[in-house]
N, C-alpha and C. Protein backbone atom coordinates (compact mmCIF):
# COMPACT_ATOMS: atom_id res chain seq x y z
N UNK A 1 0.38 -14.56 36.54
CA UNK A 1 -0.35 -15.03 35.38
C UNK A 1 0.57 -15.26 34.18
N UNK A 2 1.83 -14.68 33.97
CA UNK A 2 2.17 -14.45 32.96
C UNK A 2 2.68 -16.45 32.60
N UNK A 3 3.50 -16.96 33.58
CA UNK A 3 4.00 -18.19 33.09
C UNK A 3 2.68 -19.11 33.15
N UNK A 4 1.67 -18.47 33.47
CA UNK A 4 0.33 -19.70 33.23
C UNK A 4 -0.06 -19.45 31.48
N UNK A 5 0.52 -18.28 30.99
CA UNK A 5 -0.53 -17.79 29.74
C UNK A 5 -0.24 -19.01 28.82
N UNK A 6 1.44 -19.74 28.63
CA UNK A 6 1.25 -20.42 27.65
C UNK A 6 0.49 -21.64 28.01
N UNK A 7 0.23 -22.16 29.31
CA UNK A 7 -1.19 -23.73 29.68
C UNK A 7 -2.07 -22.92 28.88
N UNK A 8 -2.49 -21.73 29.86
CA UNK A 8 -4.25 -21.19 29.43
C UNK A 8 -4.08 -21.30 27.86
N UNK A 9 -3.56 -20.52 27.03
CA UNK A 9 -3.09 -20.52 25.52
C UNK A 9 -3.49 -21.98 24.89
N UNK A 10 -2.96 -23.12 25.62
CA UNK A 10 -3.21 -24.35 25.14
C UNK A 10 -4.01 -25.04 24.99
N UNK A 11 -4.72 -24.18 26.07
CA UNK A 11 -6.24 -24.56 26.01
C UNK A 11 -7.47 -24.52 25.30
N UNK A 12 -6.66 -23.35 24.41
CA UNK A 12 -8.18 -22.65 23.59
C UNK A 12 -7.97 -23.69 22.21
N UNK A 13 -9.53 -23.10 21.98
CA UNK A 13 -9.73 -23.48 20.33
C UNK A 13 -8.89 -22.67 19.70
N UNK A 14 -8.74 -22.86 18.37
CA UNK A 14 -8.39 -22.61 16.91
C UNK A 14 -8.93 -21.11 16.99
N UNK A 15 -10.37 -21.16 17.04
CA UNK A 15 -11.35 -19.92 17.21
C UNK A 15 -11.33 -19.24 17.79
N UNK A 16 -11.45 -19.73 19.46
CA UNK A 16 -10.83 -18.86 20.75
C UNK A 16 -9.61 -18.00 20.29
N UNK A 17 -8.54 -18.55 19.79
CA UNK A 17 -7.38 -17.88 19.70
C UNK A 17 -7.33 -16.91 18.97
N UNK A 18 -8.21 -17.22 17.19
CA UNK A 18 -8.71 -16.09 16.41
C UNK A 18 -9.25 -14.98 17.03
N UNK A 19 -10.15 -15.18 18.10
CA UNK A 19 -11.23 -14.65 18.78
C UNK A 19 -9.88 -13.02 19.70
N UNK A 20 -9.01 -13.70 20.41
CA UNK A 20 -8.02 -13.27 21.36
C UNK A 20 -7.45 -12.33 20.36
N UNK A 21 -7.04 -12.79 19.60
CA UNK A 21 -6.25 -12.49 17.89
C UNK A 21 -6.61 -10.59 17.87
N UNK A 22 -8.26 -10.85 17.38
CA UNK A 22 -8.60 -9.59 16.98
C UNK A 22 -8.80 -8.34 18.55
N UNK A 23 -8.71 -9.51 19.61
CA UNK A 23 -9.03 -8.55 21.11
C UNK A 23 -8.09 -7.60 20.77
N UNK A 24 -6.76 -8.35 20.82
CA UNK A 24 -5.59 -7.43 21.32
C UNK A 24 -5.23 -6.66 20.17
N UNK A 25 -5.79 -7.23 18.93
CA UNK A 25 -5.87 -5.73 17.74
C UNK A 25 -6.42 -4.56 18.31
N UNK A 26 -7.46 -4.45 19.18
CA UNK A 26 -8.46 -3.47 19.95
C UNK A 26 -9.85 -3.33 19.05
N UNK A 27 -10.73 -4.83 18.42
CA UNK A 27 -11.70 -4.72 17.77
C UNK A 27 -12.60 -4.41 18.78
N UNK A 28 -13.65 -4.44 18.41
CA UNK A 28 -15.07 -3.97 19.47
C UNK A 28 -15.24 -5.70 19.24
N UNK A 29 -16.47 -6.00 20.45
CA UNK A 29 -17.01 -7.10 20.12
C UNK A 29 -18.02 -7.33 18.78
N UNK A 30 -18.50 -6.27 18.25
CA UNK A 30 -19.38 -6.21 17.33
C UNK A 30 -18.07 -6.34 15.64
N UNK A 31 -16.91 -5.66 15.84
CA UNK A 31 -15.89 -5.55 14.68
C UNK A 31 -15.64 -7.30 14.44
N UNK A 32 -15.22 -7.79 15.68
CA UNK A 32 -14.86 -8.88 15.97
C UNK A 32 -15.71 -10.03 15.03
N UNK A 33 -17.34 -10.12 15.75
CA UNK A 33 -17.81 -10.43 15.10
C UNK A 33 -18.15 -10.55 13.26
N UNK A 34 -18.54 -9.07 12.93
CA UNK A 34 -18.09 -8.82 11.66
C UNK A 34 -17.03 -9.40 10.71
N UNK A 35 -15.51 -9.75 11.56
CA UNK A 35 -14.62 -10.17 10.71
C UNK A 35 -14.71 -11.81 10.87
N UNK A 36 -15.65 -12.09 11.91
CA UNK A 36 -15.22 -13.70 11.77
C UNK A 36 -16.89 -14.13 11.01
N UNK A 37 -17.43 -13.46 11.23
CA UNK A 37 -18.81 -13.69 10.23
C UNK A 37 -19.63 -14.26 10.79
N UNK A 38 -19.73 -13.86 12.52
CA UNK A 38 -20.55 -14.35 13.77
C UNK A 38 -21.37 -13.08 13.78
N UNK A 39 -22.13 -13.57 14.91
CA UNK A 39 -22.92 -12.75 15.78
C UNK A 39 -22.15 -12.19 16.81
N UNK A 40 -22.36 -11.05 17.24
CA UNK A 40 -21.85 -10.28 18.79
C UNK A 40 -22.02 -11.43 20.20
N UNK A 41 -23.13 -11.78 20.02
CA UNK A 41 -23.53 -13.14 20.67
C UNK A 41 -22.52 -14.32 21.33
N UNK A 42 -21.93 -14.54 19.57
CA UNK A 42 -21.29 -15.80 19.34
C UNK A 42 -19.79 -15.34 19.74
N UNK A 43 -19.79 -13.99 19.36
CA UNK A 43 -18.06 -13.60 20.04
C UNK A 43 -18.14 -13.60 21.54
N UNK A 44 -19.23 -13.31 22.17
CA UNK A 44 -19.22 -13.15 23.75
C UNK A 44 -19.26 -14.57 24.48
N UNK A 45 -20.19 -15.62 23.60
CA UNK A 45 -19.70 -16.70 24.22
C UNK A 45 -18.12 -17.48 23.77
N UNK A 46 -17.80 -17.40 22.83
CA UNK A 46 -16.30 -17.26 22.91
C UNK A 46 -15.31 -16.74 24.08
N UNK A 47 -15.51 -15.95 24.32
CA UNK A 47 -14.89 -14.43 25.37
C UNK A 47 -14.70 -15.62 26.96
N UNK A 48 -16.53 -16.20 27.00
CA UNK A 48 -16.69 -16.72 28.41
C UNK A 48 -16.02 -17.49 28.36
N UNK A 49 -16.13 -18.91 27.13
CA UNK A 49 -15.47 -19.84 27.36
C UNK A 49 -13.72 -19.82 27.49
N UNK A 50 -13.25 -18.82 26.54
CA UNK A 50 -12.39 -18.16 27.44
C UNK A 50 -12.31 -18.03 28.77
N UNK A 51 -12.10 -17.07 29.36
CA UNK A 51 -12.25 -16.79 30.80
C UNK A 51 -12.91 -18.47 31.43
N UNK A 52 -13.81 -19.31 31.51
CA UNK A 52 -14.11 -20.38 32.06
C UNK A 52 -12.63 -21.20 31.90
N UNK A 53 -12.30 -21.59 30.66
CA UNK A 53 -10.72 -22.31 30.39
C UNK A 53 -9.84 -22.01 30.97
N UNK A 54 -9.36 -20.78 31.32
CA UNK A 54 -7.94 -20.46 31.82
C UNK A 54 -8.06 -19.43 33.22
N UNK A 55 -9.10 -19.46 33.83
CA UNK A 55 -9.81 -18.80 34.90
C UNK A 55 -9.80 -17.26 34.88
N UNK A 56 -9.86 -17.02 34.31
CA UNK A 56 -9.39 -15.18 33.95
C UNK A 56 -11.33 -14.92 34.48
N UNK A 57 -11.39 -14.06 35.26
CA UNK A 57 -12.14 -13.31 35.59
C UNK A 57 -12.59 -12.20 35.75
N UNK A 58 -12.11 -11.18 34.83
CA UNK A 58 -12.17 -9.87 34.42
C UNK A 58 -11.36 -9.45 33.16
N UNK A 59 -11.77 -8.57 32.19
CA UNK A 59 -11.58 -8.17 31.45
C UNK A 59 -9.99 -7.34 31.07
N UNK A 60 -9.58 -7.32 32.18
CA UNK A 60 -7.81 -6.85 32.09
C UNK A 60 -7.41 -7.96 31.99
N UNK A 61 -7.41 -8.88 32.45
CA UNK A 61 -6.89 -9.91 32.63
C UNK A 61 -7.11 -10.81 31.32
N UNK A 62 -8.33 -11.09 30.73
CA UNK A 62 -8.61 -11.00 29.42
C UNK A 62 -7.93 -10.41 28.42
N UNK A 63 -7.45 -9.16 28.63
CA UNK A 63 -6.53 -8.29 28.01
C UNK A 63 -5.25 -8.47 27.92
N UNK A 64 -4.98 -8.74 29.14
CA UNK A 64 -3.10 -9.30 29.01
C UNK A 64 -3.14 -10.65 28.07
N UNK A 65 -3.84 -11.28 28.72
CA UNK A 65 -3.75 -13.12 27.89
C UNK A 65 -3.73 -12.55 26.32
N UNK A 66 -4.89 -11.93 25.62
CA UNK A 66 -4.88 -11.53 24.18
C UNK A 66 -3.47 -10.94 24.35
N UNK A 67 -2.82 -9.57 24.82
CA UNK A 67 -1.65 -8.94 23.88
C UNK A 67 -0.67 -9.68 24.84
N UNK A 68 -0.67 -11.13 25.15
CA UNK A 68 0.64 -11.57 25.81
C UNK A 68 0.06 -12.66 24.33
N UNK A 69 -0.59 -13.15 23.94
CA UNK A 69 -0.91 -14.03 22.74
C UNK A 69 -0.18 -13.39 21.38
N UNK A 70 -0.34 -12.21 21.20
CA UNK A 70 0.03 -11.59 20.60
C UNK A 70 1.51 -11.00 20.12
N UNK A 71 1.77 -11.39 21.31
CA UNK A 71 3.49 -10.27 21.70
C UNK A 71 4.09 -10.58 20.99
N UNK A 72 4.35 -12.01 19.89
CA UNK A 72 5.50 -11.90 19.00
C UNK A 72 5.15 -11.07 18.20
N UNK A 73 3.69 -11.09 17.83
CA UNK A 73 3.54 -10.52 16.48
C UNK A 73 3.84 -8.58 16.54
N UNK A 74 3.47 -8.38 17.54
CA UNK A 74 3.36 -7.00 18.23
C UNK A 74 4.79 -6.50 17.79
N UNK A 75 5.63 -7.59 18.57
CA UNK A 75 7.31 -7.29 18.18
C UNK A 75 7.93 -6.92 16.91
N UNK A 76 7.44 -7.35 16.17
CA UNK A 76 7.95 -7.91 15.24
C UNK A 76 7.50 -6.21 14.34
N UNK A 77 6.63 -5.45 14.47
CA UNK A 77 6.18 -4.40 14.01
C UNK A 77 7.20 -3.54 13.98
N UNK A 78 7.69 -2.85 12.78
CA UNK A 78 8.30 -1.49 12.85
C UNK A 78 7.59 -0.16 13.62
N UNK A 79 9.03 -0.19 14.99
CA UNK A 79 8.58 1.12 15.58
C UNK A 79 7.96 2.30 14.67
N UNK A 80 7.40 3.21 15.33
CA UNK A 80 7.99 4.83 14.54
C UNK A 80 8.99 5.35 14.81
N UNK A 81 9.18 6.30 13.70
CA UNK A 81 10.57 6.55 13.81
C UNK A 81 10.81 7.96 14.32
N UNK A 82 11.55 8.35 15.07
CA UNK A 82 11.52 9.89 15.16
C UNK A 82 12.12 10.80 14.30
N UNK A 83 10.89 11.41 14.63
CA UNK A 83 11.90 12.94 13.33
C UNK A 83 12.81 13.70 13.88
């Protein structure tokens, strides 16, 4: 899956991607909603049309695509540091 993520990626909306955005933050579907100023509803059909676009059929898999969407930004975060 991993060298398909950037097709599937290309595929989405603007929104979809927002949508992926807050997954791999670890929002709930209801937070999700809240921050984009939808319904729980409107994030879940997001989610499908997801998964329908890039064939992902379960929710891990859902999961990698969001924090593989994510991964520069992820990077880019200051570790912690040890004491």
């Amino acid at each position: 899956m991993n060298q398909a993520i950037p097709q599937a990626l290309a595929l989405l909306s603007e929104r979809e991607r927002e949508v992926l955005g807050h997954l791999a933050d670890g929002h709930t579907y209801a937070a999700i909603a809240r921050r984009m100023g939808v319904s729980a509803h409107t994030v879940d059909t997001y989610l499908r049309r997801i998964r329908g676009k890039t064939g992902i059929n379960n929710r891990t898999q859902l999961a990698v695509l969001a924090v593989s969407f994510h991964q520069p930004r992820l990077a880019a975060m200051p570790r912690a540091q040890a004491a």
